[in-house]
PDB file of N, CA and C in Angstrom:
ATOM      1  N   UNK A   1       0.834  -1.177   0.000  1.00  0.00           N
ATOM      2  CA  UNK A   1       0.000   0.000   0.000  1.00  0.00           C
ATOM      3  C   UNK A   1       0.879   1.241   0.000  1.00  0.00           C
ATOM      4  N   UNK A   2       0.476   2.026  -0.510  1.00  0.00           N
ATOM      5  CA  UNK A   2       0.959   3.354  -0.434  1.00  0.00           C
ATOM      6  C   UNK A   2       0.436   4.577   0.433  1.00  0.00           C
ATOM      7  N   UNK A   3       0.816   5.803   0.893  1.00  0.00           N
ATOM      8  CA  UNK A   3       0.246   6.153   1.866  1.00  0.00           C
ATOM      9  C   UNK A   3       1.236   6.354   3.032  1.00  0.00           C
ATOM     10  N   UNK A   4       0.030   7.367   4.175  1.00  0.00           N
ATOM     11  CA  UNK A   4       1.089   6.722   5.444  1.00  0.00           C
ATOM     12  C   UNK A   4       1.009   5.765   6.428  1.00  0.00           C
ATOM     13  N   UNK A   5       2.418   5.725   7.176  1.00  0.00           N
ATOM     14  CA  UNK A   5       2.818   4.616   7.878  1.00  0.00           C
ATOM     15  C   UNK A   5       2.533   4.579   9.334  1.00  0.00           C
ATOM     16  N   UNK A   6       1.705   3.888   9.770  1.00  0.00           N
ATOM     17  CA  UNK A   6       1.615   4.510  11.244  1.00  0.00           C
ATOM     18  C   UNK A   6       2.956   3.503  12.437  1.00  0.00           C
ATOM     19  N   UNK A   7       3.661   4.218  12.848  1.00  0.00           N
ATOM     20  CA  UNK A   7       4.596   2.755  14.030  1.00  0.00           C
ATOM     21  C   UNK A   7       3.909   2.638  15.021  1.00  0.00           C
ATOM     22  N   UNK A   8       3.664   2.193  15.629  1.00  0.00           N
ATOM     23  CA  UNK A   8       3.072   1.585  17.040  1.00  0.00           C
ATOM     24  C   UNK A   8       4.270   1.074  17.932  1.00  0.00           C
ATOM     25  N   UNK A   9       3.885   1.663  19.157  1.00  0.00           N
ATOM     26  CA  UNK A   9       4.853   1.397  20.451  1.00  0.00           C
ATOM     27  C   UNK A   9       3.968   1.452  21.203  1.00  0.00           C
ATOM     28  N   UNK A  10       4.074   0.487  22.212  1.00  0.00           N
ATOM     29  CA  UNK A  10       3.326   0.119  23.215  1.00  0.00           C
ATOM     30  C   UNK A  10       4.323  -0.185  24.915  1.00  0.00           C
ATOM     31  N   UNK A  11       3.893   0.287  25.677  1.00  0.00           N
ATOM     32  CA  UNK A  11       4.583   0.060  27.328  1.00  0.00           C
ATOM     33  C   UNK A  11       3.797   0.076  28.274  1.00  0.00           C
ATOM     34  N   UNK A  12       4.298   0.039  29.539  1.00  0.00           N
ATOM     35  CA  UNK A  12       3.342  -0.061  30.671  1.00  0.00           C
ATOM     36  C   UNK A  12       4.145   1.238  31.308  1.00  0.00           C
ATOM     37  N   UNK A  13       3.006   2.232  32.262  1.00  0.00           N
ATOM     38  CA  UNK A  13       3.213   3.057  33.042  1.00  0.00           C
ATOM     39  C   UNK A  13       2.116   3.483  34.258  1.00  0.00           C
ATOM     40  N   UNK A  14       2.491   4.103  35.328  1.00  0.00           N
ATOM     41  CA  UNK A  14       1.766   4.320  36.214  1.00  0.00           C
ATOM     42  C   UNK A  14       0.670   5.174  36.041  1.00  0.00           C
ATOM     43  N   UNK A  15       0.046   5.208  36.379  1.00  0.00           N
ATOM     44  CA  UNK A  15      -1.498   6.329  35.846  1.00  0.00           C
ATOM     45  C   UNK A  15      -0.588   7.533  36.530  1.00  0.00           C
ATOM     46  N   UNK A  16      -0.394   7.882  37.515  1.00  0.00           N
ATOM     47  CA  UNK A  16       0.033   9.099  38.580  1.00  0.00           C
ATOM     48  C   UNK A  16       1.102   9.417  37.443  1.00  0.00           C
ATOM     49  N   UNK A  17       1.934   8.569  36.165  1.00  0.00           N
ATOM     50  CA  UNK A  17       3.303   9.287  36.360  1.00  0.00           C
ATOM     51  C   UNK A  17       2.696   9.999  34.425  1.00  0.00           C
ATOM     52  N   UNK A  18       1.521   9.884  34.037  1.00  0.00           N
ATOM     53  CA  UNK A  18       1.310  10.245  32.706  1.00  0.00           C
ATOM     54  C   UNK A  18       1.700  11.590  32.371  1.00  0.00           C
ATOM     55  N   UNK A  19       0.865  12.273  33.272  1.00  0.00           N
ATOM     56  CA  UNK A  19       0.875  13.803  32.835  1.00  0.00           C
ATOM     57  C   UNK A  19       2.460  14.636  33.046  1.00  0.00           C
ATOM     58  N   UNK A  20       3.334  13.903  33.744  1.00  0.00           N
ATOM     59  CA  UNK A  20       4.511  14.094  33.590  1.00  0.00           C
ATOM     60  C   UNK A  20       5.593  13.692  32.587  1.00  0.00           C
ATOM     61  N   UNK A  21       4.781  12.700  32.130  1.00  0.00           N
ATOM     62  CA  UNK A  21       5.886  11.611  30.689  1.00  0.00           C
ATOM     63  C   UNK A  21       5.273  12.618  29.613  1.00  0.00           C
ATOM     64  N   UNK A  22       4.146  12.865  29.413  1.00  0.00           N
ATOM     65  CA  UNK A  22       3.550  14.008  28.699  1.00  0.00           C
ATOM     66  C   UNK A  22       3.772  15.135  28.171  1.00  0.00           C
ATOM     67  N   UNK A  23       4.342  15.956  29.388  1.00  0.00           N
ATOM     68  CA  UNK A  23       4.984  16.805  29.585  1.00  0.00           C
ATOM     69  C   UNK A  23       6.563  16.696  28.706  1.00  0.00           C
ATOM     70  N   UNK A  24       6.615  15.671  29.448  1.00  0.00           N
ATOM     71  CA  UNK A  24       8.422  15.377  29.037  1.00  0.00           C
ATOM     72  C   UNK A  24       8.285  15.545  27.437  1.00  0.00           C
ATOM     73  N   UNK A  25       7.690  14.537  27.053  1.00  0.00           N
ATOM     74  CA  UNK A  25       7.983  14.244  25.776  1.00  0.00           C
ATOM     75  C   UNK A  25       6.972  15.431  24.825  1.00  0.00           C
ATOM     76  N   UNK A  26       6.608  16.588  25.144  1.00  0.00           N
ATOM     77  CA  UNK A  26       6.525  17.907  24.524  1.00  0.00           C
ATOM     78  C   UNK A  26       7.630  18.580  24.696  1.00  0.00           C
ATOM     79  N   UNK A  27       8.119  19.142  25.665  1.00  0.00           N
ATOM     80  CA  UNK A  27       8.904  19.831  26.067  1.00  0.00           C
ATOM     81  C   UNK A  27      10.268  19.375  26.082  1.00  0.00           C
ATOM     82  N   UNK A  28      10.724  18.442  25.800  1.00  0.00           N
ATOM     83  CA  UNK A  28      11.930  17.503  25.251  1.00  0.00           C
ATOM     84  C   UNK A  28      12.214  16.796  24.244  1.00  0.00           C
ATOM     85  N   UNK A  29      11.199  16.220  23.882  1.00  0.00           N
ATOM     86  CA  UNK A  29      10.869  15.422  22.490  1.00  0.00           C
ATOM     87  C   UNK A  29      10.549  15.831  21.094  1.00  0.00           C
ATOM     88  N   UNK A  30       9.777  16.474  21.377  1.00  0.00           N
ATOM     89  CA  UNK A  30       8.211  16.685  20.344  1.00  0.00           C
ATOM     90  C   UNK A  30       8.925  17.697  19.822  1.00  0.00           C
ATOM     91  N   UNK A  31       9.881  19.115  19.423  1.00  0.00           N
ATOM     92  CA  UNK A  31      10.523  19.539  18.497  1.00  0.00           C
ATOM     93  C   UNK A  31      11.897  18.655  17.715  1.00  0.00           C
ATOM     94  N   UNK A  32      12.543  17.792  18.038  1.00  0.00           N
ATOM     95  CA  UNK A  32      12.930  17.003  17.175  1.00  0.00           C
ATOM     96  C   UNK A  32      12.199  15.847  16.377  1.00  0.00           C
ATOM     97  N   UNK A  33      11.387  15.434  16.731  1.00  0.00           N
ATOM     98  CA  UNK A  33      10.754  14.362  16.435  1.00  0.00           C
ATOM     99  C   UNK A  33       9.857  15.634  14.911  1.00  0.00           C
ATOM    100  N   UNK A  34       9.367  16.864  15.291  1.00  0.00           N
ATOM    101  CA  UNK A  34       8.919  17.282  14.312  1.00  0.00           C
ATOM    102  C   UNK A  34       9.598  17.917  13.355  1.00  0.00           C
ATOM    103  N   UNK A  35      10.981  17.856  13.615  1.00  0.00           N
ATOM    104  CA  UNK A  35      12.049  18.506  12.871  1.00  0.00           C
ATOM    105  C   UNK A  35      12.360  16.983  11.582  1.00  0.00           C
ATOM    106  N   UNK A  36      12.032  16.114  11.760  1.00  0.00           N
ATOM    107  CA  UNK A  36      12.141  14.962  11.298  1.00  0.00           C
ATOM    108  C   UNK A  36      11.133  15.390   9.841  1.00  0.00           C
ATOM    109  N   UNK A  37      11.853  15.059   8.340  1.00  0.00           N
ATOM    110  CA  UNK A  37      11.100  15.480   7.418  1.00  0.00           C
ATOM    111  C   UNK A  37      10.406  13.919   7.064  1.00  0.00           C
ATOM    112  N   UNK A  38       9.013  14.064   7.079  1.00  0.00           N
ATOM    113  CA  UNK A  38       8.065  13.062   6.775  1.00  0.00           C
ATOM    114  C   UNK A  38       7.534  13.008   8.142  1.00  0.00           C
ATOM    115  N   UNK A  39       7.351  13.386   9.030  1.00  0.00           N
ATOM    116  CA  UNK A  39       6.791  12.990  10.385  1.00  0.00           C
ATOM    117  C   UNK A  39       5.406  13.931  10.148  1.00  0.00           C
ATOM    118  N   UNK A  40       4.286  13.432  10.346  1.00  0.00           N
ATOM    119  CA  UNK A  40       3.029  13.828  10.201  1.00  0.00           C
ATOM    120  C   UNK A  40       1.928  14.295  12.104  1.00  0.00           C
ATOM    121  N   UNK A  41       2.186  12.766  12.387  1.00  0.00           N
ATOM    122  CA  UNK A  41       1.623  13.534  14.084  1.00  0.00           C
ATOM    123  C   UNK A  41       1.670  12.489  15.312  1.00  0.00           C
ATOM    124  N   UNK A  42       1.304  12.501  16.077  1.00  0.00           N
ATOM    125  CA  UNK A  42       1.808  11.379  17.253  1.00  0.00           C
ATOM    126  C   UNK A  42       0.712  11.866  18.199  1.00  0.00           C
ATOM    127  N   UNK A  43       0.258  10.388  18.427  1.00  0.00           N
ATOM    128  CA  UNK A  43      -0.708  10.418  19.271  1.00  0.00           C
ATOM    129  C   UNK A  43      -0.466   9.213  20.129  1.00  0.00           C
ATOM    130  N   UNK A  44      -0.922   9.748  21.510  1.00  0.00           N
ATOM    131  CA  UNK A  44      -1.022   8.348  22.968  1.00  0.00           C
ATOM    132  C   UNK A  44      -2.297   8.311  23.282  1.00  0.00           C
ATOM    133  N   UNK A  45      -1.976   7.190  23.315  1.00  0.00           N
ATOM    134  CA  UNK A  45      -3.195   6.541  23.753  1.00  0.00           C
ATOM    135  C   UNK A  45      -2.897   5.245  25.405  1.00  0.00           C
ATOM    136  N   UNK A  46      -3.964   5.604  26.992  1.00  0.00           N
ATOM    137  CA  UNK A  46      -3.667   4.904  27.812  1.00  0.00           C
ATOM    138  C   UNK A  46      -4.985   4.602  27.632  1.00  0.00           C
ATOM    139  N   UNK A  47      -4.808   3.225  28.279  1.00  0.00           N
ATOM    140  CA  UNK A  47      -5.989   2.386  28.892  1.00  0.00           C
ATOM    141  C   UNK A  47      -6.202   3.202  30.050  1.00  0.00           C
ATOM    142  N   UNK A  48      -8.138   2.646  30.227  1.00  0.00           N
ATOM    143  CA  UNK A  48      -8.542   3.824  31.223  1.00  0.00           C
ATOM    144  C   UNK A  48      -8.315   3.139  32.463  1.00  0.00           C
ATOM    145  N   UNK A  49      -8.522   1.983  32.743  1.00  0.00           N
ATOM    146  CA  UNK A  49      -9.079   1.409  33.581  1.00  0.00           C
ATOM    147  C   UNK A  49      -7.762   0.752  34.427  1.00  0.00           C
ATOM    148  N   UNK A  50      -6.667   0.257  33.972  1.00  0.00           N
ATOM    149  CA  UNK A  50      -5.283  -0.387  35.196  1.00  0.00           C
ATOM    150  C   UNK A  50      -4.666   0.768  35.343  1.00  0.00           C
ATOM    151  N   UNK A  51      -3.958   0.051  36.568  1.00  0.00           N
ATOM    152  CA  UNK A  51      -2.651   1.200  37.397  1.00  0.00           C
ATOM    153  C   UNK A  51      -1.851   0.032  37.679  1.00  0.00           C
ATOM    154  N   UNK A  52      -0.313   0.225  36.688  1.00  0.00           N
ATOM    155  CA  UNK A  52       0.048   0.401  35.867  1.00  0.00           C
ATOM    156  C   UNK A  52      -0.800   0.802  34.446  1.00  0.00           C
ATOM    157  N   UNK A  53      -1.015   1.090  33.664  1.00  0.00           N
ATOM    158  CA  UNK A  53      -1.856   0.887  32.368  1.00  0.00           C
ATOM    159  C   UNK A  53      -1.001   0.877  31.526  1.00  0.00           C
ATOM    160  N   UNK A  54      -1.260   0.415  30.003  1.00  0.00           N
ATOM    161  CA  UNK A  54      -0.425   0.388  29.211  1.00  0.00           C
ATOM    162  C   UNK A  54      -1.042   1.354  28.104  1.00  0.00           C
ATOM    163  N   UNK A  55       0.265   2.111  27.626  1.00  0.00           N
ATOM    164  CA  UNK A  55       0.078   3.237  27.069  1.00  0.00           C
ATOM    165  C   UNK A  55       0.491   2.570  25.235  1.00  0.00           C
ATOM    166  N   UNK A  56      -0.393   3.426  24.415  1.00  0.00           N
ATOM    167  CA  UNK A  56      -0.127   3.043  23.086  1.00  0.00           C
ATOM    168  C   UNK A  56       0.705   4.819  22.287  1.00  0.00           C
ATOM    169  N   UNK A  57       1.686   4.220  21.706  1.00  0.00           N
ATOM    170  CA  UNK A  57       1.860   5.737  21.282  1.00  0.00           C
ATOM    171  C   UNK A  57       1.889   5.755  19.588  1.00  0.00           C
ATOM    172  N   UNK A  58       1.124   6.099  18.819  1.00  0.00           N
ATOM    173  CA  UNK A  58       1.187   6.070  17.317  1.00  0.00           C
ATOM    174  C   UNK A  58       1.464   6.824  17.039  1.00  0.00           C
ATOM    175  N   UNK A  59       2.728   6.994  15.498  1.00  0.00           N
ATOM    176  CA  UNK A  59       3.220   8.136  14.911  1.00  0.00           C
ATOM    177  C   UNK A  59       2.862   8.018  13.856  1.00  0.00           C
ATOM    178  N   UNK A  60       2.676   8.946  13.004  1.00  0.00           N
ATOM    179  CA  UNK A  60       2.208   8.598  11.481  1.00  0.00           C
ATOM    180  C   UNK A  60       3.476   9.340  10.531  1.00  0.00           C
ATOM    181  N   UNK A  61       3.883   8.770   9.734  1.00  0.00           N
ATOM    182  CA  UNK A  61       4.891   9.145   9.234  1.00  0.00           C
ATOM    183  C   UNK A  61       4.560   8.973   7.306  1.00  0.00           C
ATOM    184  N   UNK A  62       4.922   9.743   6.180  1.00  0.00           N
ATOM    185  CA  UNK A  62       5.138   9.417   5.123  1.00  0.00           C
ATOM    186  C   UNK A  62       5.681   8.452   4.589  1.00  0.00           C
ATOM    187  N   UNK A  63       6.580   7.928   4.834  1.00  0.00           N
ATOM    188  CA  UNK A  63       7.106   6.644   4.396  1.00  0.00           C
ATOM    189  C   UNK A  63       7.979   5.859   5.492  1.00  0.00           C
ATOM    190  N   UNK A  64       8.187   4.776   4.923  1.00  0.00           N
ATOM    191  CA  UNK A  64       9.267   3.886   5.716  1.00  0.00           C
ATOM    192  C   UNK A  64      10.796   4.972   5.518  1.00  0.00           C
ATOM    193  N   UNK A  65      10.841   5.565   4.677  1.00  0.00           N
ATOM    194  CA  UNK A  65      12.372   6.172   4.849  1.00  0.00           C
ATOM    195  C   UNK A  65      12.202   7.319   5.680  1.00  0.00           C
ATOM    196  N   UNK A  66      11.092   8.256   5.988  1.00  0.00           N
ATOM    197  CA  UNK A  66      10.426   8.485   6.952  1.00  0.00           C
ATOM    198  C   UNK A  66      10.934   8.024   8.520  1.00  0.00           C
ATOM    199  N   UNK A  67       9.942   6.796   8.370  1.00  0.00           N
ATOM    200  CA  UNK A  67      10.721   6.384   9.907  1.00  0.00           C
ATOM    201  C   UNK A  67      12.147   5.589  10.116  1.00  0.00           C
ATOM    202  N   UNK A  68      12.834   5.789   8.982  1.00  0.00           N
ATOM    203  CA  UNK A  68      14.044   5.223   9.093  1.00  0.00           C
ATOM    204  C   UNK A  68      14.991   6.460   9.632  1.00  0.00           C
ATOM    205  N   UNK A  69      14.496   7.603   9.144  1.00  0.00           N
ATOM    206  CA  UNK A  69      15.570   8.985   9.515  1.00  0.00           C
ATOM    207  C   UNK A  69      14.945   9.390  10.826  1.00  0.00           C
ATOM    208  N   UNK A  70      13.657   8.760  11.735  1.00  0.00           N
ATOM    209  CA  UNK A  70      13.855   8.711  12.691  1.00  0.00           C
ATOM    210  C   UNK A  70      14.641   7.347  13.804  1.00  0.00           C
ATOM    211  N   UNK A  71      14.252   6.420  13.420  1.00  0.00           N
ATOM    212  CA  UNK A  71      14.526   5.711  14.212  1.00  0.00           C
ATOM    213  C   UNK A  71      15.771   4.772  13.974  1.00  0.00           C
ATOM    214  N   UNK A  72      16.050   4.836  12.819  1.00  0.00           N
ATOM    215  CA  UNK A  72      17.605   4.539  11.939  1.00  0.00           C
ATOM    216  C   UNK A  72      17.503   3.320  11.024  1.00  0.00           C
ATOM    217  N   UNK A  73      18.743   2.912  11.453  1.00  0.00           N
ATOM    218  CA  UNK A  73      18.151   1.842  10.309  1.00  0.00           C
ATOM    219  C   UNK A  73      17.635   0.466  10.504  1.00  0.00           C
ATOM    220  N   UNK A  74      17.190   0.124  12.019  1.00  0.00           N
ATOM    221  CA  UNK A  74      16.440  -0.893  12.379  1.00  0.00           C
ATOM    222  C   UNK A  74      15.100  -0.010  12.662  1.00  0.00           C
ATOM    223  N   UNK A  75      14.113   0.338  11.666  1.00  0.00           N
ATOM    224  CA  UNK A  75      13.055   1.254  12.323  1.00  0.00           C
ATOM    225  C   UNK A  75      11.997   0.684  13.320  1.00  0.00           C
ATOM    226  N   UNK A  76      12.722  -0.668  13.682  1.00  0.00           N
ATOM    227  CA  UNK A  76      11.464  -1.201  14.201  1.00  0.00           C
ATOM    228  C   UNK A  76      11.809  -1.368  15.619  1.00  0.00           C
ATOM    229  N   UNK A  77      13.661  -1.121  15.905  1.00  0.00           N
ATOM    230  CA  UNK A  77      14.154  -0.993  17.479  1.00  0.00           C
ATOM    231  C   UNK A  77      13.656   0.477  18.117  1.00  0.00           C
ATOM    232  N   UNK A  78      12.907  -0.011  19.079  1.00  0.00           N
ATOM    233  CA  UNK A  78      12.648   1.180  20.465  1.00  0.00           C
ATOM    234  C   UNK A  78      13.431   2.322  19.843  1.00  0.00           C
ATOM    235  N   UNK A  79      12.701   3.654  20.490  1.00  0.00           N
ATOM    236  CA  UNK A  79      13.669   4.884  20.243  1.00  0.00           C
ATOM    237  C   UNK A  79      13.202   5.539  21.628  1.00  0.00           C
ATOM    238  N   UNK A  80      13.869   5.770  23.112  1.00  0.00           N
ATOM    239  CA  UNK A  80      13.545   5.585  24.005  1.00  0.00           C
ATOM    240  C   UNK A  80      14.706   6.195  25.084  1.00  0.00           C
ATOM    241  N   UNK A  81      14.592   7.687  25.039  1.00  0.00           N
ATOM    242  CA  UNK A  81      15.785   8.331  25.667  1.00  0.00           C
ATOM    243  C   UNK A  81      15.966   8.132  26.695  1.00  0.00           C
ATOM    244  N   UNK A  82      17.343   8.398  27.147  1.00  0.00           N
ATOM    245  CA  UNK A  82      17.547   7.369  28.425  1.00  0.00           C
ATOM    246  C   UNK A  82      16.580   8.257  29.285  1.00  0.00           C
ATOM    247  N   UNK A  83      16.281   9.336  29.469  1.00  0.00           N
ATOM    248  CA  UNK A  83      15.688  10.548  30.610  1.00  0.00           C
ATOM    249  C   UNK A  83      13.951   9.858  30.408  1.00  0.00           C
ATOM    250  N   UNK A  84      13.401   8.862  29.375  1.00  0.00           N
ATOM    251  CA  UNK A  84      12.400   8.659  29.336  1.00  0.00           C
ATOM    252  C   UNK A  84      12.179   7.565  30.034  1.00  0.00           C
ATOM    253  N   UNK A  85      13.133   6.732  29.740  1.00  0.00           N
ATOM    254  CA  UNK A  85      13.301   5.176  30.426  1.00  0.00           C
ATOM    255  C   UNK A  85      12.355   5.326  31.628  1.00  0.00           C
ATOM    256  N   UNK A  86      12.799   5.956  32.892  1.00  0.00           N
ATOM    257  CA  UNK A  86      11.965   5.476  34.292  1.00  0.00           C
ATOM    258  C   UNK A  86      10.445   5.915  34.313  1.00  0.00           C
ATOM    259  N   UNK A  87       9.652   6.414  33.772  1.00  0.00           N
ATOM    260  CA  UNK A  87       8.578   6.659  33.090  1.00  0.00           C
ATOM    261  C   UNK A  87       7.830   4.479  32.877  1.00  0.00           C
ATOM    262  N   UNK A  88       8.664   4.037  32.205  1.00  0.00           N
ATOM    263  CA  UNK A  88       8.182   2.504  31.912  1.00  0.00           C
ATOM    264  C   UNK A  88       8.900   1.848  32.577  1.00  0.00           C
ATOM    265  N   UNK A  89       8.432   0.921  33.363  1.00  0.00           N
ATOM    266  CA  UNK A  89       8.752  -0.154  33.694  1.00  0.00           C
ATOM    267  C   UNK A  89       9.143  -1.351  32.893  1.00  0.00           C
ATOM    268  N   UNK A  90       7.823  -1.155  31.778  1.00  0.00           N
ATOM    269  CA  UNK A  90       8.160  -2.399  31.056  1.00  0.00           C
ATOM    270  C   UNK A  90       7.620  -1.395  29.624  1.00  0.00           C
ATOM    271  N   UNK A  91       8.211  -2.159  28.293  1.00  0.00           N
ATOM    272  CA  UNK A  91       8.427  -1.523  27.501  1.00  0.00           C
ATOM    273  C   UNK A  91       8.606  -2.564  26.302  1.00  0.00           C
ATOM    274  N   UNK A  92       7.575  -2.372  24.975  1.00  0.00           N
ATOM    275  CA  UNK A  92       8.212  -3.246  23.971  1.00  0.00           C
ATOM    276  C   UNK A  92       9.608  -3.077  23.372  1.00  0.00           C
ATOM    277  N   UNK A  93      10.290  -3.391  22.754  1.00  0.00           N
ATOM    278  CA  UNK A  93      11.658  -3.602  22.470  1.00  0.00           C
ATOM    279  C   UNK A  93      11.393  -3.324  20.987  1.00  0.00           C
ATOM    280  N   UNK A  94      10.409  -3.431  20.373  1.00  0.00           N
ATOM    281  CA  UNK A  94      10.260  -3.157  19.022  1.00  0.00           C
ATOM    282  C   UNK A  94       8.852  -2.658  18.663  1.00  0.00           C
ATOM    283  N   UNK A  95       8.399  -2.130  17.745  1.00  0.00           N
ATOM    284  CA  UNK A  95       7.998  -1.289  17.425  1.00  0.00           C
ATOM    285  C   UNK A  95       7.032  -2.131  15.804  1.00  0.00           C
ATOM    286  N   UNK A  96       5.955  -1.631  15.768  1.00  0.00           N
ATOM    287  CA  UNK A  96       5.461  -2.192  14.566  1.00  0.00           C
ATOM    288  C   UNK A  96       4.711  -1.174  13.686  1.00  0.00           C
ATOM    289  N   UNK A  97       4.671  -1.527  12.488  1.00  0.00           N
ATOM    290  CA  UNK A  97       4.040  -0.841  11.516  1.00  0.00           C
ATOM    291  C   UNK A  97       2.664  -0.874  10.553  1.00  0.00           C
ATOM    292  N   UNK A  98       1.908  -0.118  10.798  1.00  0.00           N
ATOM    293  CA  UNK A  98       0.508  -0.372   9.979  1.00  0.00           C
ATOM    294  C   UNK A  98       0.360   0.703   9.092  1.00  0.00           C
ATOM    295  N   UNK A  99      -0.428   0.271   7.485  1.00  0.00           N
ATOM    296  CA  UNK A  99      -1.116   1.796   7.039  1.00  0.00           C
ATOM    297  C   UNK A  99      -2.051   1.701   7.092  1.00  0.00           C
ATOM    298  N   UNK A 100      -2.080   3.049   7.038  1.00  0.00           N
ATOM    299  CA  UNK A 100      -3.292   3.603   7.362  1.00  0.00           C
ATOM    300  C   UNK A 100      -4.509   3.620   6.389  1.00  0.00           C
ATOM    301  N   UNK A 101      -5.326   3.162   6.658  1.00  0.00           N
ATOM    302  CA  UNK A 101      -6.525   2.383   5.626  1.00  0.00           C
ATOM    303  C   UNK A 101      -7.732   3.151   5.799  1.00  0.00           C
ATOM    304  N   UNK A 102      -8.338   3.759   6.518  1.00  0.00           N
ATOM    305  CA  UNK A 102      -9.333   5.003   6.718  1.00  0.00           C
ATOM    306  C   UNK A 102      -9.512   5.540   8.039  1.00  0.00           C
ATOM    307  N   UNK A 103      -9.431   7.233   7.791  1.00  0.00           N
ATOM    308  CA  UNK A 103      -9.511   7.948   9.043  1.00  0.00           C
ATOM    309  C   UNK A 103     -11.071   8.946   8.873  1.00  0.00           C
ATOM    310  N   UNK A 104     -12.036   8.492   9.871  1.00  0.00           N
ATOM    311  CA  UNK A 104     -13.341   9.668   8.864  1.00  0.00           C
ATOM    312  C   UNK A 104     -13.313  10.414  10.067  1.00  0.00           C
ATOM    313  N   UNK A 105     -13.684  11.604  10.151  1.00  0.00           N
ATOM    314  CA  UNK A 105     -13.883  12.875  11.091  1.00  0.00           C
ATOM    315  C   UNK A 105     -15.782  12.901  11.205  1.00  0.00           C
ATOM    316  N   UNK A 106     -15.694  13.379  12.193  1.00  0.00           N
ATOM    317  CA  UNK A 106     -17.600  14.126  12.520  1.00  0.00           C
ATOM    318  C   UNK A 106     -18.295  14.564  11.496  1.00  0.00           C
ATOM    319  N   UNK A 107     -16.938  15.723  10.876  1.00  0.00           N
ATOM    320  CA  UNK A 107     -18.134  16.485   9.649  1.00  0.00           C
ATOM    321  C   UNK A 107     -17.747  16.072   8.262  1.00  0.00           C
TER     322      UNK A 107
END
């Protein structure tokens, strides 16, 4: 398919520690990650209901070379600064890829 690429990363974190990993990763993250040419938008997603919960984070990117000039040239190994690390306890190790097949809005 052609189109964009969404990666999927998935971890476990404390409900209490979100709005701080949040934080982090605007205010630390989120201008390189958009300095990245092909990077489109990034969205998290937590489960409502555990403490721990596991958090989903999707990026949507233009192409696989896209997420290769972010994440290098294994695009599918973690990208996971060390200052982010204690935020997860547990954490996938790799990373997967879907396209994106339909997005419809309200209006």
């Amino acid at each position: 398919m052609s189109g964009p690429v969404v990666r999927k990363w998935e971890a476990s974190i404390a409900r209490a520690d979100i709005a701080r990993w949040v934080k982090t990763y605007r205010d630390r993250v989120l201008d390189h990650v958009r300095a990245v040419p092909g990077f489109q938008d990034v969205t998290f997603l937590a489960e409502r209901d555990d403490d721990p919960c596991r958090v989903t984070v999707l990026m949507t990117w233009d192409d696989m070379d896209a997420i290769r000039a972010f994440a290098g040239d294994d695009p599918a190994q973690t990208v996971l600064p060390d200052f982010m690390e204690p935020f997860f306890p547990d954490y996938d190790t790799r990373a997967t890829f879907h396209d994106r097949v339909l997005v419809e809005t309200a209006t």
